[in-house]
N, C-alpha and C. Protein backbone atom coordinates (compact mmCIF):
# COMPACT_ATOMS: atom_id res chain seq x y z
N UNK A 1 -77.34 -26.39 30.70
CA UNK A 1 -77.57 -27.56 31.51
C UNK A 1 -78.08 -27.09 32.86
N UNK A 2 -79.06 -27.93 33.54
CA UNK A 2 -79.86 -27.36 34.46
C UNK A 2 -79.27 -28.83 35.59
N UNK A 3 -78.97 -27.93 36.61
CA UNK A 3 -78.28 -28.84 37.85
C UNK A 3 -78.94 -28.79 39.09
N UNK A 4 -79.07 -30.09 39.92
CA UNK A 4 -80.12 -29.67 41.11
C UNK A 4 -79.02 -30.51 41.93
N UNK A 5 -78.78 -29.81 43.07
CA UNK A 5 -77.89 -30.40 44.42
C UNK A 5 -79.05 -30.33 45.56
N UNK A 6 -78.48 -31.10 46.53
CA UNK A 6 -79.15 -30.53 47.90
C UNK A 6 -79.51 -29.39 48.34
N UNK A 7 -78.74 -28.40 48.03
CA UNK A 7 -78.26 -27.09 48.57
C UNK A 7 -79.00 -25.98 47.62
N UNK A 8 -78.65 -26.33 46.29
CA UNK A 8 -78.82 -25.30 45.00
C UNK A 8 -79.33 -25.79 43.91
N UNK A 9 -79.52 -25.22 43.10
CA UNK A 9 -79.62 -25.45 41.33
C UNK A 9 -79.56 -24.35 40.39
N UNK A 10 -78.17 -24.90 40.38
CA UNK A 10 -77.16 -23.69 39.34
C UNK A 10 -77.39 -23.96 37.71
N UNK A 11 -77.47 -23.36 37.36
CA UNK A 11 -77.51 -23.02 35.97
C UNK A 11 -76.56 -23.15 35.24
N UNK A 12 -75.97 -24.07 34.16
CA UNK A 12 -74.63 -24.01 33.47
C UNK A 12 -74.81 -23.48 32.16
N UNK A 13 -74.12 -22.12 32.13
CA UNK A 13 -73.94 -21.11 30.83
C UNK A 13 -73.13 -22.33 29.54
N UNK A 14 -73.31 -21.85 28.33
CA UNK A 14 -72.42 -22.68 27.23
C UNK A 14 -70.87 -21.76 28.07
N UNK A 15 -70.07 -23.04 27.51
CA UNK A 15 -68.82 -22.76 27.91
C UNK A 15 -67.88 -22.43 29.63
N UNK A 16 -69.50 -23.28 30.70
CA UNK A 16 -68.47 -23.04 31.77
C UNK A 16 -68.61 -24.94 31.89
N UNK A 17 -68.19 -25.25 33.27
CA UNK A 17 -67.88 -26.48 33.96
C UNK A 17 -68.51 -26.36 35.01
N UNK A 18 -69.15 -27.71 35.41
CA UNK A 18 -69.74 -27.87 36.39
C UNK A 18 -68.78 -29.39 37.38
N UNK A 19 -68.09 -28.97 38.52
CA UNK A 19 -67.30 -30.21 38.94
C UNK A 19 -68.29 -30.05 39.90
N UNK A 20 -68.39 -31.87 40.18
CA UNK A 20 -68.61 -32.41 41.43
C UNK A 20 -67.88 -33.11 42.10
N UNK A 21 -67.27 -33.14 43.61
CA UNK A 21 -66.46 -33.45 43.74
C UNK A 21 -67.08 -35.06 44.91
N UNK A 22 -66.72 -35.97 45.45
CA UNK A 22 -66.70 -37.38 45.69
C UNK A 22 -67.44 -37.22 46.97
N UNK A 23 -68.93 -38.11 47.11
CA UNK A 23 -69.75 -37.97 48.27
C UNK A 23 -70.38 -36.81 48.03
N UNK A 24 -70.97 -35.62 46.55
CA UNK A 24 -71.51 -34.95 46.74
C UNK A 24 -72.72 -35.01 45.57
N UNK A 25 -74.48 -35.01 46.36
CA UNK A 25 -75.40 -36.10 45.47
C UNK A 25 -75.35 -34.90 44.39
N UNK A 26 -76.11 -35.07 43.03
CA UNK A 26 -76.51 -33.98 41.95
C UNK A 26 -77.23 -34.79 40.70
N UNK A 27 -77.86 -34.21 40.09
CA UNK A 27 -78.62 -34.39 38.81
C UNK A 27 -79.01 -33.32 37.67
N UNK A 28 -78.00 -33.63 36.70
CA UNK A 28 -77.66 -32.29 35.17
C UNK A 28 -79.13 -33.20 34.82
N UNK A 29 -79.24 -32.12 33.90
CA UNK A 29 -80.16 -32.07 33.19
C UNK A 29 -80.21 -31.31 31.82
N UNK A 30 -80.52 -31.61 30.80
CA UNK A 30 -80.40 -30.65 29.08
C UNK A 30 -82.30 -30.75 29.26
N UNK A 31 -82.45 -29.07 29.61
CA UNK A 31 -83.93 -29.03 29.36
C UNK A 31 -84.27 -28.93 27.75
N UNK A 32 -85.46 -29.52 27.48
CA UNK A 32 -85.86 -29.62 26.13
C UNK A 32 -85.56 -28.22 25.68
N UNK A 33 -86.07 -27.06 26.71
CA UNK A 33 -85.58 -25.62 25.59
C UNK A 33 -84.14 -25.41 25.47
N UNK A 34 -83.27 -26.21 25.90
CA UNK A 34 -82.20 -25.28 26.13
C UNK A 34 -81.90 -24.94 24.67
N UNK A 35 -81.07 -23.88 24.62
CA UNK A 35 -80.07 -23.85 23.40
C UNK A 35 -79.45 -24.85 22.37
N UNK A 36 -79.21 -25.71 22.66
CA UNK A 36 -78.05 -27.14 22.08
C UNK A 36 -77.96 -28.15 22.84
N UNK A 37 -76.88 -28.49 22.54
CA UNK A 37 -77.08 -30.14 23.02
C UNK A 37 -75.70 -29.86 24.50
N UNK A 38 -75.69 -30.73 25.07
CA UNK A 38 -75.00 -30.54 26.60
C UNK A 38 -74.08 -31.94 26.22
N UNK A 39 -72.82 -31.32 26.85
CA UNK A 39 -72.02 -32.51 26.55
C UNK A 39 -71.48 -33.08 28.08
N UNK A 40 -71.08 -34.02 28.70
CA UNK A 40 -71.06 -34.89 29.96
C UNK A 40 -70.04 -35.27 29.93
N UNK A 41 -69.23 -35.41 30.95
CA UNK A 41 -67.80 -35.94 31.11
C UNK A 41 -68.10 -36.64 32.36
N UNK A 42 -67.43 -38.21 32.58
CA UNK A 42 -67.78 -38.39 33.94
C UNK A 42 -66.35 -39.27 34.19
N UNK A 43 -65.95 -38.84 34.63
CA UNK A 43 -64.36 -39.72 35.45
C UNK A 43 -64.12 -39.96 36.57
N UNK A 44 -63.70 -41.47 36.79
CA UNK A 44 -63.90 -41.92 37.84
C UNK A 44 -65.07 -42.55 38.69
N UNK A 45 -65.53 -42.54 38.19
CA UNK A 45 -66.94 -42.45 38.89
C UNK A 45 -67.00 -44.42 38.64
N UNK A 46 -66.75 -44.94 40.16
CA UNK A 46 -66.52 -46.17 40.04
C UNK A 46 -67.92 -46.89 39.76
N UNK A 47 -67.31 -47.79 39.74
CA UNK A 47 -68.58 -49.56 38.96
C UNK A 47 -69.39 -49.51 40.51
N UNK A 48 -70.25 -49.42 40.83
CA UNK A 48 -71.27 -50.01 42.20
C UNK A 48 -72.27 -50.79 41.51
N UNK A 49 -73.37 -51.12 42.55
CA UNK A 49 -74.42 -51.60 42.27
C UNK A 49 -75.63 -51.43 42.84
N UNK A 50 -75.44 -50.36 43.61
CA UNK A 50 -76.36 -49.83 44.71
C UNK A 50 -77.15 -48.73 44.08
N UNK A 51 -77.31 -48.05 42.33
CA UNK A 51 -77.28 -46.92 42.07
C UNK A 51 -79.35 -47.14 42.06
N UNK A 52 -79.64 -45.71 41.74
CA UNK A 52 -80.92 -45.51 41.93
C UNK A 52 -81.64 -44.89 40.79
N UNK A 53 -82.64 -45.01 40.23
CA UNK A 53 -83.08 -44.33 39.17
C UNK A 53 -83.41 -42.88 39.76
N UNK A 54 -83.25 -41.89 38.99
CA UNK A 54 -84.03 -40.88 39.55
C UNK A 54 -84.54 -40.02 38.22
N UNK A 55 -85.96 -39.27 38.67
CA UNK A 55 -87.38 -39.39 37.39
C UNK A 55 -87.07 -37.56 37.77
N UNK A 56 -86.89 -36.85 36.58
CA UNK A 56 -86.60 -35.55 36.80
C UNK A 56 -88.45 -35.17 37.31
């Protein structure tokens, strides 16, 4: 899984975790080459209505 922050864009190996923690922006990504399929966990992450599309 391919991750882009403000700051960085870290790379997620099979088998690690990527936390984000509250007020911090980011966008995963499963590039078409990767290896397999990327699995997503998202908790908490309240109901708004303000959200934004964003076009990799």
């Amino acid at each position: 899984m391919a991750v882009e922050t403000p700051s960085d864009a870290p790379h997620v190996e099979a088998g690690e975790r990527f936390l984000v923690g509250p007020g911090n922006p980011h966008r995963a990504d499963a590039p078409e080459d990767g290896d397999g399929p990327v699995v997503v966990l998202a908790i908490g992450a309240p109901s708004v209505d303000d959200v934004a599309v964003s076009e990799p």
